[in-house]
Protein backbone atom coordinates (compact mmCIF):
# COMPACT_ATOMS: atom_id res chain seq x y z
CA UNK A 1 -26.03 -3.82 17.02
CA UNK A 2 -24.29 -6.88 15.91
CA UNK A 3 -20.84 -5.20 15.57
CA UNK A 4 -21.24 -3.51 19.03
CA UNK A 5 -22.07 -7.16 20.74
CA UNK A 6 -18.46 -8.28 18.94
CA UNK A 7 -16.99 -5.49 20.68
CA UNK A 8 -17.95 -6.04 24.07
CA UNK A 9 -17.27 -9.72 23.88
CA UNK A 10 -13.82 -9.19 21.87
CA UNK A 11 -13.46 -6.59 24.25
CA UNK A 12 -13.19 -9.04 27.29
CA UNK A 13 -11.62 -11.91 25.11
CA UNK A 14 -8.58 -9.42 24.23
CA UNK A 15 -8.25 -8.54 27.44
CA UNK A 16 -7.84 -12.35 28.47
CA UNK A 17 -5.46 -12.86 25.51
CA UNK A 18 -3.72 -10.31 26.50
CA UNK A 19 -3.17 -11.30 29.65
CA UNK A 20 -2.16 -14.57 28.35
CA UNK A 21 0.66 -12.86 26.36
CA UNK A 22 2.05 -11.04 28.98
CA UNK A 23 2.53 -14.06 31.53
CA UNK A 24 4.23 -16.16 28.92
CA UNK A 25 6.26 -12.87 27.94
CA UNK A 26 7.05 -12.74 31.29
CA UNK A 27 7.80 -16.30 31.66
CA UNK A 28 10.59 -16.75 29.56
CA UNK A 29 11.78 -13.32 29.92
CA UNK A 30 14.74 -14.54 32.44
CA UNK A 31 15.99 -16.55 29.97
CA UNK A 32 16.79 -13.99 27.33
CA UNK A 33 17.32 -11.43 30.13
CA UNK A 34 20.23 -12.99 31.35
CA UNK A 35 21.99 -13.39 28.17
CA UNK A 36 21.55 -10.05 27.23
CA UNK A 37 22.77 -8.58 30.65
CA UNK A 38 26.03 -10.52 29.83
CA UNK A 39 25.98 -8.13 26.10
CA UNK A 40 25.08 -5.23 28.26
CA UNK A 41 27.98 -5.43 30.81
CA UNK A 42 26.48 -6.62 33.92
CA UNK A 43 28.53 -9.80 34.00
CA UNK A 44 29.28 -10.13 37.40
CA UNK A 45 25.60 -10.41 38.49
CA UNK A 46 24.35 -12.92 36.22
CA UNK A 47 27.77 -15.24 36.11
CA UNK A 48 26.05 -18.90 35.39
CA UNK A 49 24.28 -17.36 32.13
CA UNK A 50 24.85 -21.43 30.59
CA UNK A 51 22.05 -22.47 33.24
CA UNK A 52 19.58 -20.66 30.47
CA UNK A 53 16.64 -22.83 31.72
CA UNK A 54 13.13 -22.15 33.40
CA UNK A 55 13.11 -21.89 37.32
CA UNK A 56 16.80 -22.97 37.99
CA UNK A 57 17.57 -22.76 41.25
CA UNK A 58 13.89 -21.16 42.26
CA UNK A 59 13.42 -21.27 46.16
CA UNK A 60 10.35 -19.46 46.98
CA UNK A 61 10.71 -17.18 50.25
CA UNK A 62 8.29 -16.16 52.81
CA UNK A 63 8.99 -12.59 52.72
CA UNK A 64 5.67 -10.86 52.46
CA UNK A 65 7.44 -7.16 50.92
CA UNK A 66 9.33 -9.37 48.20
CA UNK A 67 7.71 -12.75 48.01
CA UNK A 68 10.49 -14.00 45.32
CA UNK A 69 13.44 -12.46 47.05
CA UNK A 70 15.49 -15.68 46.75
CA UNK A 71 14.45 -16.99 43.75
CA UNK A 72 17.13 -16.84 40.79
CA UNK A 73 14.56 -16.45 38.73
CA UNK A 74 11.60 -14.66 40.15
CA UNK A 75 14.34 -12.14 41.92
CA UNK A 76 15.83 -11.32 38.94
CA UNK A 77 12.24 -10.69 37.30
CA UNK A 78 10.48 -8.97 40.14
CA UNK A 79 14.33 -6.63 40.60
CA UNK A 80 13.45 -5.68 36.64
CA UNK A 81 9.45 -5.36 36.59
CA UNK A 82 7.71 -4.78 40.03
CA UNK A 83 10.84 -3.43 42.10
CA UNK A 84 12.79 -1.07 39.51
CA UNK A 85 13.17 1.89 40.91
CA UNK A 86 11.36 4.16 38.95
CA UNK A 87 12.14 8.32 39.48
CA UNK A 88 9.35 10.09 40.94
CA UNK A 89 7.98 12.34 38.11
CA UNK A 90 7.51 9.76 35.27
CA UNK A 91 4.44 11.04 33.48
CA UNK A 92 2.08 9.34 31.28
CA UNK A 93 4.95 10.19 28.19
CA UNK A 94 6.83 7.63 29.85
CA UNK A 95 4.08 4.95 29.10
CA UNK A 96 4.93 4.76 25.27
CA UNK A 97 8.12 2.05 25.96
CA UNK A 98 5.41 -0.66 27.82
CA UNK A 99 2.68 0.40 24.79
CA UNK A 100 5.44 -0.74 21.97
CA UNK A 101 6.43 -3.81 23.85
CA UNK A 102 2.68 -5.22 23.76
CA UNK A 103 1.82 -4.02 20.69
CA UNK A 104 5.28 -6.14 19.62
CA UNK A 105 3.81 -9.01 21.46
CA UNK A 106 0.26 -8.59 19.68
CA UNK A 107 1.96 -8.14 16.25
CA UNK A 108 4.00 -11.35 16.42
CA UNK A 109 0.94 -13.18 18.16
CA UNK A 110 -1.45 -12.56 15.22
CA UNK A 111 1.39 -13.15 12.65
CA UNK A 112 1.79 -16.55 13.99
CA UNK A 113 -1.66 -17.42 13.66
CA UNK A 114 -1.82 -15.52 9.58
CA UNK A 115 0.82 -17.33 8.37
CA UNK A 116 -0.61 -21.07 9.22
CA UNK A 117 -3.32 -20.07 5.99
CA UNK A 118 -1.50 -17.47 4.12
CA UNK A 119 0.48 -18.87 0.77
CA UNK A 120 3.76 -17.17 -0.14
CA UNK A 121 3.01 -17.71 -4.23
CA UNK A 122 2.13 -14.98 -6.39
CA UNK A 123 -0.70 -16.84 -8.41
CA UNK A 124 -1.91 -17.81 -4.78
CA UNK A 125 -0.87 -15.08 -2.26
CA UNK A 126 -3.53 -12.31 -3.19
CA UNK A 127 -6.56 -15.47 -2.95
CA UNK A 128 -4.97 -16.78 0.37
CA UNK A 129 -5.22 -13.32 1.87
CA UNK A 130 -9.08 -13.08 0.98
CA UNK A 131 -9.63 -16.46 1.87
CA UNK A 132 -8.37 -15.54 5.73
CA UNK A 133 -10.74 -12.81 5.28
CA UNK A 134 -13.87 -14.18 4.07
CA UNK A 135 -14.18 -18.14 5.08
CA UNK A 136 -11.79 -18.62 8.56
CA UNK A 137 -13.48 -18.46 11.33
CA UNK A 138 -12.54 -14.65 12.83
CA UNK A 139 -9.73 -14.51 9.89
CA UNK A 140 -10.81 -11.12 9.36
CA UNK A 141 -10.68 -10.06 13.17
CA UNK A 142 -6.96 -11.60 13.00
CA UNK A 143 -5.99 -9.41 9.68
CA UNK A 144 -7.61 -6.17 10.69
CA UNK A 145 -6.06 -6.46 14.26
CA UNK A 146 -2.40 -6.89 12.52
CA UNK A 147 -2.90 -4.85 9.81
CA UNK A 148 -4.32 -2.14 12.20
CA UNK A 149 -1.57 -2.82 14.68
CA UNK A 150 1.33 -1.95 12.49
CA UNK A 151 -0.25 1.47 11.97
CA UNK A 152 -0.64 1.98 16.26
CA UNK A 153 2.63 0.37 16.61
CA UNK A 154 4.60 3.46 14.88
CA UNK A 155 2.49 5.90 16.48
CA UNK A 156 3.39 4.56 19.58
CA UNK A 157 7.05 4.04 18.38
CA UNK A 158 7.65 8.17 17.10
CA UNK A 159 5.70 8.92 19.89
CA UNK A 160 8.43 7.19 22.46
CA UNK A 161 11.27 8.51 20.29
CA UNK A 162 9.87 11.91 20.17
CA UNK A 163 9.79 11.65 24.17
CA UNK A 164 13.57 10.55 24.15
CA UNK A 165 14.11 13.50 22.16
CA UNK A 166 12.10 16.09 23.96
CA UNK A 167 13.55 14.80 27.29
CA UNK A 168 17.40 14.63 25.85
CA UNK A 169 17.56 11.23 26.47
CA UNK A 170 20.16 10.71 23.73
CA UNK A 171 23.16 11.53 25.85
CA UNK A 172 25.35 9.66 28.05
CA UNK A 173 24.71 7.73 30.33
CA UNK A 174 22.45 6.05 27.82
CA UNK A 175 24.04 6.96 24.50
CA UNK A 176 24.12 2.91 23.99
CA UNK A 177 20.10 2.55 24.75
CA UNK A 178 19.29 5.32 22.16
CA UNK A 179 21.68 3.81 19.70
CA UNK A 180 20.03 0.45 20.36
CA UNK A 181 16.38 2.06 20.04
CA UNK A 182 17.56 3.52 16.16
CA UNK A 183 18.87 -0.04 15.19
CA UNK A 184 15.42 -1.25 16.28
CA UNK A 185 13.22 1.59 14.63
CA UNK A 186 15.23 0.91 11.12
CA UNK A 187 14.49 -3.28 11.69
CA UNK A 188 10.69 -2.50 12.26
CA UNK A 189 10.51 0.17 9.31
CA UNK A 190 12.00 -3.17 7.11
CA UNK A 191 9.44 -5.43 8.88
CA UNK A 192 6.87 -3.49 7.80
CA UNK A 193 7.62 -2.70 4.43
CA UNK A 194 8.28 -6.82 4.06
CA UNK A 195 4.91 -7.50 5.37
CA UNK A 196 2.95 -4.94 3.32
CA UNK A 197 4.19 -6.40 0.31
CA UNK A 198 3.10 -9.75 1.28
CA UNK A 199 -0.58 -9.42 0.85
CA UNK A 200 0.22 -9.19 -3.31
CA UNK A 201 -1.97 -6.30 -4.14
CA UNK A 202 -1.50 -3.14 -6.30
CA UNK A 203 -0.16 -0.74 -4.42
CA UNK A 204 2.15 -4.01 -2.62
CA UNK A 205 3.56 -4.53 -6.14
CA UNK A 206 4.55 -1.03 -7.20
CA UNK A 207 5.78 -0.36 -3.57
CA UNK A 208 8.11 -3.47 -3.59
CA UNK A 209 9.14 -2.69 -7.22
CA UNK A 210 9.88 1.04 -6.61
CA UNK A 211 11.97 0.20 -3.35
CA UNK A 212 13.94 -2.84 -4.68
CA UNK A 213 15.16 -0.77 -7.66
CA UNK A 214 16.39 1.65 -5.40
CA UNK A 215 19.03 -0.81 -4.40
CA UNK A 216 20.67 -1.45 -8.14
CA UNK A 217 21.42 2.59 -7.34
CA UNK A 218 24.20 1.23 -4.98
CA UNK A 219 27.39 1.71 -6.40
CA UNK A 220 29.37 -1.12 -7.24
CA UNK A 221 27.48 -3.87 -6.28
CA UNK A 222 23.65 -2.14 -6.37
CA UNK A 223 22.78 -4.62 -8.95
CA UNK A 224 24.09 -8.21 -7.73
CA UNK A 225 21.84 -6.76 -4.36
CA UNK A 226 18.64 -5.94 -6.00
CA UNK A 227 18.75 -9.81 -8.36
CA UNK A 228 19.52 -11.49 -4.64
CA UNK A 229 16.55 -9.50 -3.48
CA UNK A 230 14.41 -10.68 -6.56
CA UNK A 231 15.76 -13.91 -6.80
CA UNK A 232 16.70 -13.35 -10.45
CA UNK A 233 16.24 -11.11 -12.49
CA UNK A 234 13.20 -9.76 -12.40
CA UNK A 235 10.24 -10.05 -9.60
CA UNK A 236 9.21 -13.69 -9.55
CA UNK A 237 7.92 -16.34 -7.05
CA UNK A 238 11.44 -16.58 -5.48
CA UNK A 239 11.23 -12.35 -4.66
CA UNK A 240 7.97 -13.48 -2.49
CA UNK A 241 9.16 -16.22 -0.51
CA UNK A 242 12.33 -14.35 0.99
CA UNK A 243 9.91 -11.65 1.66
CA UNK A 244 8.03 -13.90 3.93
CA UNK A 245 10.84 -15.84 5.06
CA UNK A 246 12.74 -12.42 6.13
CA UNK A 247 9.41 -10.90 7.35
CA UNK A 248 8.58 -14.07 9.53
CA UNK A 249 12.22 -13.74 11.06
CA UNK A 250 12.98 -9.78 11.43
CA UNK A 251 10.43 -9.71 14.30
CA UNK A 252 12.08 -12.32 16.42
CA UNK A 253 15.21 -10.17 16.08
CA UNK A 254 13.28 -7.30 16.67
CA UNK A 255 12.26 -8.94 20.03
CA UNK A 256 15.87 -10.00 21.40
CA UNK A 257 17.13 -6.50 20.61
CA UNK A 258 13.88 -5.13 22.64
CA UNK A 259 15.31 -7.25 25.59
CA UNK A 260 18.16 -5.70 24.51
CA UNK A 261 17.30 -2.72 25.05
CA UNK A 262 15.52 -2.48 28.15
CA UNK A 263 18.19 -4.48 29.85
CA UNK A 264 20.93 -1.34 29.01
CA UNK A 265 18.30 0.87 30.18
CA UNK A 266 17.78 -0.75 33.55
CA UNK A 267 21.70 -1.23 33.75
CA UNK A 268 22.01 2.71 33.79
CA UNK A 269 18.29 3.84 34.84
CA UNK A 270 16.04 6.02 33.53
CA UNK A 271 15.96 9.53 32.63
CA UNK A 272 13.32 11.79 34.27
CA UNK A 273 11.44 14.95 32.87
CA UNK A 274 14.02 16.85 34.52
CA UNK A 275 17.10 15.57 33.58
CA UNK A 276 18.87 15.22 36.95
CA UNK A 277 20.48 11.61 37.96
CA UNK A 278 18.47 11.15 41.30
CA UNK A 279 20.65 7.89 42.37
CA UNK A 280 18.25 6.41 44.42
CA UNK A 281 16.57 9.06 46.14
CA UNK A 282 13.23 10.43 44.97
CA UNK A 283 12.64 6.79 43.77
CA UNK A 284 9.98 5.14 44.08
CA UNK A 285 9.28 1.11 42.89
CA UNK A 286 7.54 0.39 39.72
CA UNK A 287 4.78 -1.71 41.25
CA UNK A 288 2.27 -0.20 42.82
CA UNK A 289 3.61 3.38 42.10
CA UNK A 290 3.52 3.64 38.56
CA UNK A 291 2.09 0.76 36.34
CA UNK A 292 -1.32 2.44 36.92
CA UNK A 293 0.30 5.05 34.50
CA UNK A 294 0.78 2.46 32.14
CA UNK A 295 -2.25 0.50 32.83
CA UNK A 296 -4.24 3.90 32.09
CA UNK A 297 -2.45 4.67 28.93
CA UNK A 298 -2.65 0.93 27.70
CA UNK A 299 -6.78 1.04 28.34
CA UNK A 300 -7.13 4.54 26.21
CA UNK A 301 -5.01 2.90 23.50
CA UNK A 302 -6.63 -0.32 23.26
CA UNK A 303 -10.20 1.63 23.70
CA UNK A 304 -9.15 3.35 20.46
CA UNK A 305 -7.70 0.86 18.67
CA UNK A 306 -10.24 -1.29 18.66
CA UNK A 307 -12.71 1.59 17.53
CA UNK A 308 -10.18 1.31 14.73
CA UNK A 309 -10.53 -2.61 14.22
CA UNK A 310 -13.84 -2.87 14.17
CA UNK A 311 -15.59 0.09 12.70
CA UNK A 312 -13.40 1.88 10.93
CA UNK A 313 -10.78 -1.23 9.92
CA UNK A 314 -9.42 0.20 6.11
CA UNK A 315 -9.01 3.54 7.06
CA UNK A 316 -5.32 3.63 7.48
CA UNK A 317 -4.48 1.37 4.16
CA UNK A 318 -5.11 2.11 0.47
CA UNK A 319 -8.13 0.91 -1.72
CA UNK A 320 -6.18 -0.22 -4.89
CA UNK A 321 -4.08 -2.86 -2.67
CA UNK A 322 -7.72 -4.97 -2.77
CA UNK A 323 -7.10 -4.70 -6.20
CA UNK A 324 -4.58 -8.04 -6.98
CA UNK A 325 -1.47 -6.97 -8.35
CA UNK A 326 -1.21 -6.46 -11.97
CA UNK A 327 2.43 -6.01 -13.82
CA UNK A 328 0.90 -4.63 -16.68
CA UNK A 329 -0.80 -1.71 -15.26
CA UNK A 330 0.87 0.76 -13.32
CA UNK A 331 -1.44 3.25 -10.70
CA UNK A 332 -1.56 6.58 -11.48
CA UNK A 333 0.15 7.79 -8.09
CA UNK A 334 1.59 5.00 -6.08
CA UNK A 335 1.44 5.49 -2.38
CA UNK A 336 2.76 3.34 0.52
CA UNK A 337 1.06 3.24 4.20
CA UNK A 338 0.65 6.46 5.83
CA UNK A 339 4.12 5.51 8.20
CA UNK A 340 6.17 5.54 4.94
CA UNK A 341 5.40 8.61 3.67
CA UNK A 342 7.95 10.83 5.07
CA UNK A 343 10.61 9.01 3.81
CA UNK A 344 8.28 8.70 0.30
CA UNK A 345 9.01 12.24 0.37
CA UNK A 346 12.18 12.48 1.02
CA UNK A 347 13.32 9.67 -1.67
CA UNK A 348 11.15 12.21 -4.74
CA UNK A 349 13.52 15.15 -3.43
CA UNK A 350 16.38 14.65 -6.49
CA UNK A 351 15.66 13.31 -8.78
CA UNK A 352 18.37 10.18 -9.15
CA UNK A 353 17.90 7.46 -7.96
CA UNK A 354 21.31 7.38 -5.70
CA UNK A 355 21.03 10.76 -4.17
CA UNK A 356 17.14 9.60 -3.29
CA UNK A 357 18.65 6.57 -1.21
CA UNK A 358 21.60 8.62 0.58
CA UNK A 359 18.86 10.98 1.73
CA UNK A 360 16.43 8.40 3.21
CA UNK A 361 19.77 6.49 5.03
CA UNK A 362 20.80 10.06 6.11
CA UNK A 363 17.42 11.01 7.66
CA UNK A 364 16.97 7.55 9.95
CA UNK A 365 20.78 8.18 10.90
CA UNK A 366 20.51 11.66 11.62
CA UNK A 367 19.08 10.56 15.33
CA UNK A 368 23.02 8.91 15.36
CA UNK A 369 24.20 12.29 14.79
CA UNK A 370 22.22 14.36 17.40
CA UNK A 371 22.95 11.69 19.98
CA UNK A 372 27.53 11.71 19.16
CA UNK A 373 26.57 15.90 19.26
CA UNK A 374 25.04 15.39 22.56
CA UNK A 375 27.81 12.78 24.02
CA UNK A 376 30.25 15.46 22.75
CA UNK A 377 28.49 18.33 24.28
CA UNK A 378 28.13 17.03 27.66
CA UNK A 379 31.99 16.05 27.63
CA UNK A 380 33.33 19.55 26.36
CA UNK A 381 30.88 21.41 28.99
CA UNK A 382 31.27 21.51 32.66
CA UNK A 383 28.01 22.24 33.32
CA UNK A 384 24.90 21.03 31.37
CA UNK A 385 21.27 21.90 31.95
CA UNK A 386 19.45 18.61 30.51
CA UNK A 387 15.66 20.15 32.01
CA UNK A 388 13.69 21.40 29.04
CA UNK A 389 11.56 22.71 31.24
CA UNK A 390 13.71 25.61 31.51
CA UNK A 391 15.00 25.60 27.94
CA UNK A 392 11.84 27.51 25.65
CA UNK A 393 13.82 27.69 22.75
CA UNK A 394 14.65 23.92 22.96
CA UNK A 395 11.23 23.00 22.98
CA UNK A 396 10.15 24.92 20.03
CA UNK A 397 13.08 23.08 18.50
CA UNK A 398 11.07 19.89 19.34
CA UNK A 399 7.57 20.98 18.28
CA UNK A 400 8.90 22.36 15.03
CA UNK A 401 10.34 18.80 14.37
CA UNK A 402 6.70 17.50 14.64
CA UNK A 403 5.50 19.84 12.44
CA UNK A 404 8.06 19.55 9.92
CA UNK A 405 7.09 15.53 9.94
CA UNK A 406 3.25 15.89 9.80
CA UNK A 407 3.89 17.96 6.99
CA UNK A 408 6.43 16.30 5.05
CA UNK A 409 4.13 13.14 5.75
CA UNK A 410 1.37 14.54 3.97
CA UNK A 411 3.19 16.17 0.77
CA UNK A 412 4.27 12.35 0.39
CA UNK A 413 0.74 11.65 0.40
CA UNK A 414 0.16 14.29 -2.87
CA UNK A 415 1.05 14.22 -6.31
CA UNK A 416 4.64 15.16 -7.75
CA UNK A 417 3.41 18.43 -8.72
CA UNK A 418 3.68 22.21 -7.65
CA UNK A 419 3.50 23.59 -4.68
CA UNK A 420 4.04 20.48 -3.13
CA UNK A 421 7.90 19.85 -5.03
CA UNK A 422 8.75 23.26 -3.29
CA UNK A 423 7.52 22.83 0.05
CA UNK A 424 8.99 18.90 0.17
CA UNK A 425 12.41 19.89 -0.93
CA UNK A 426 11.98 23.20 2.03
CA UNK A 427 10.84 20.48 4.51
CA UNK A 428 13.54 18.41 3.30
CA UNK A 429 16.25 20.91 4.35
CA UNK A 430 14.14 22.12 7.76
CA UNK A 431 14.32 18.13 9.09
CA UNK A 432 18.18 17.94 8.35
CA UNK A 433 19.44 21.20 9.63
CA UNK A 434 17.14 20.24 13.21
CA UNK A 435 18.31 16.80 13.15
CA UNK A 436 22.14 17.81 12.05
CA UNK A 437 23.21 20.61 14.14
CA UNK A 438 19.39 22.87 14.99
CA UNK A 439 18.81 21.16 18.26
CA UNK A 440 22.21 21.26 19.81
CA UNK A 441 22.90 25.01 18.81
CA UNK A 442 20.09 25.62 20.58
CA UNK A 443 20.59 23.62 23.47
CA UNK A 444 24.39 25.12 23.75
CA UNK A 445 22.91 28.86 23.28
CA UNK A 446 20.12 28.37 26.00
CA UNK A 447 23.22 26.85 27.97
CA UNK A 448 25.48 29.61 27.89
CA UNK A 449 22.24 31.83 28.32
CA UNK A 450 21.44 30.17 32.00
CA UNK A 451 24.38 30.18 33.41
CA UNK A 452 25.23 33.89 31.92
CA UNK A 453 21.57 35.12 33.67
CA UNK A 454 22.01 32.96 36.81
CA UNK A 455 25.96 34.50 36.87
CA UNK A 456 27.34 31.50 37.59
CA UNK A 457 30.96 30.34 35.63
CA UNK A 458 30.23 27.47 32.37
């Protein structure tokens, strides 16, 4: 009874806090907005980008349709967030962009408040994380909700990439946005490993160790890497500090490349279910039309991550990492968090060390590759058909890619032993050929097919 009165009460104090987050977001969002338009290309709108400072030039105007029409500031915000023109069949797939952007926001909000008691020493780190979790006051609301939220953060994140490759969003005109959005997704998959070492426990320790020796595999200079990593030469106080010190900066990056980009996106607009540039007919404003979409989406979410928090709050981590971490005694199977697996499994495919690390760099880059196939496809072709509505084929392509990664997920999650060496390795070669060249054979061959059915000249 008492954990169901927290949750009603958290309930309404995360929804404040929330709210709280988003205004500030959305207060100094012009300010990074209009340095990053300059990055983007859009320099002839935002000229006076050195007047980076709150409400410059703000004149508020009477118009009751657009309020802010005249403000520098508030027009510029309320072009991007309440009056972006938004095509008409966005469904609720679309929602997963917003959904990473607050759980960004919620991420870095918690961090800041962790890392006022958490102690980056190795005799101390393991203590200071219990001692948030036993003796401050909510400390172990504020480390469920961020350990928690880096789990829901990369569902939501390979749930919007998935989109953006279900809906071929990878070509031109937003080849740059995609390329941005795989720069970001390799920063956050760093983040996260940084963090999860941080806490000093077991499975922390082995996970850093097996990782950072992956980098003396580098040819040449693998070694001078992997003692700057460490700090020396072996793992010492010095290897934990630039963990945290990277780990409490990589986010802020993160952030600024967010801003990024959503301001490429809005520069070209956004892609649509069916693939057709609408211009700005069938277009309909963000606000009121479609942040009830989001709204919805962000309510079901929360409503089930907080289930998470508070009931069910160590179901997504690993008991030995309560255990503190011991040098001397190595677990019998060393597993990272559930979001590193695939790439777990994809490292134990050879067995040295180098080929291990040339797969795992190949298989976050392979979403470069598909999008330079798609730029080059839609340049060589005189007619493309982008709807995979009409494309069958394509969209098995697209389930059989999330198949392939719930399963190569959980054979990282099993022990290096038969049949699970067999089927990783087959997995393996399933999620290159798809990523490599699977997805645009097919979407060539249902191509040709159309037009060749509808008689029409390619």
């Amino acid at each position: 009874m008492i954990q169901i009165e927290l949750f009603l009460w958290s309930f309404v104090l995360e929804l404040v806090f929330l709210i709280f987050i988003l205004v500030c977001g959305l207060f100094y969002f012009g300010v990074l907005y209009r340095f990053f338009c300059l990055m983007a290309g859009n320099r002839n709108k935002y000229k006076s980008w050195v007047r980076l400072w709150l409400f410059c030039g703000v004149r508020i105007n009477e118009d009751k349709d657009r309020p802010f029409s005249s403000s520098s500031y508030f027009k510029m915000l309320a072009n991007h967030v309440l009056y972006y023109p938004t095509p008409c069949n966005f469904n609720y797939l679309y929602s997963f962009g917003s959904l990473a952007g607050l759980f960004l926001g919620l991420q870095i909000i918690t961090g800041f408040f962790l890392v006022r008691f958490y102690t980056p020493h190795i005799d101390l780190a393991f203590s200071s994380v219990e001692q948030i979790r036993r003796n401050v006051s909510f400390g172990w609301l504020l480390r469920y909700i961020h350990a928690n939220g880096a789990s829901f953060f990369f569902i939501i994140v390979y749930a919007h990439r998935l989109r953006g490759l279900f809906y071929k969003s990878y070509g031109q005109p937003r080849l740059f946005v995609w390329l941005i959005g795989v720069v970001i997704f390799f920063l956050i998959r760093a983040t996260a490993f940084i963090g999860y070492v941080l806490p000093w426990g077991q499975i922390s320790f082995w996970g850093r160790t097996v990782i950072t020796n992956l980098f003396s595999a580098i040819p040449f200079v693998g070694v001078e890497v992997a003692q700057w990593l460490w700090g020396g030469f072996a793992v010492s106080n010095a290897t934990l500090n630039r963990f945290f010190a990277l780990h409490f900066i990589l986010p802020i990056v993160i952030a600024g490349l967010a801003v990024l980009h959503l301001a490429r996106l809005h520069n070209v607009g956004s892609s649509n279910p069916l693939g057709v540039d609408y211009g700005r007919i069938d277009r309909f404003t963000f606000y009121p039309y479609f942040y009830v979409k989001d709204l919805f989406a962000f309510i079901v979410v929360v409503f089930i991550y907080r289930y998470v928090v508070f009931f069910r709050p160590n179901s997504l981590g690993h008991a030995d990492n309560y255990i503190i971490a011991n040098p001397l005694v190595t677990p019998t199977h060393i597993v990272p968090e559930w979001y590193f697996l695939l790439y777990y499994r994809i490292l134990r495919v050879v067995p040295q060390k180098l080929g291990g690390v040339i797969l795992i760099v190949g298989a976050i880059f392979m979403f470069v590759q598909l999008a330079v196939s798609g730029v080059k496809l839609i340049s060589n072709c005189s007619r493309i058909v982008r709807s995979t509505s009409v494309q069958f084929f394509y969209q098995l392509g697209c389930y059989r890619v999330v198949f392939v990664i719930c399963c190569l997920t959980y054979i990282g999650s099993q022990s290096v032993e038969q049949p699970f060496i067999f089927l990783g390795i087959g997995f393996t070669v399933v999620y290159f050929f798809l990523f490599g060249v699977g997805l645009i054979w097919i979407w060539i061959f249902e191509n040709y097919l159309l037009f060749y059915v509808t008689k029409r000249k390619f």
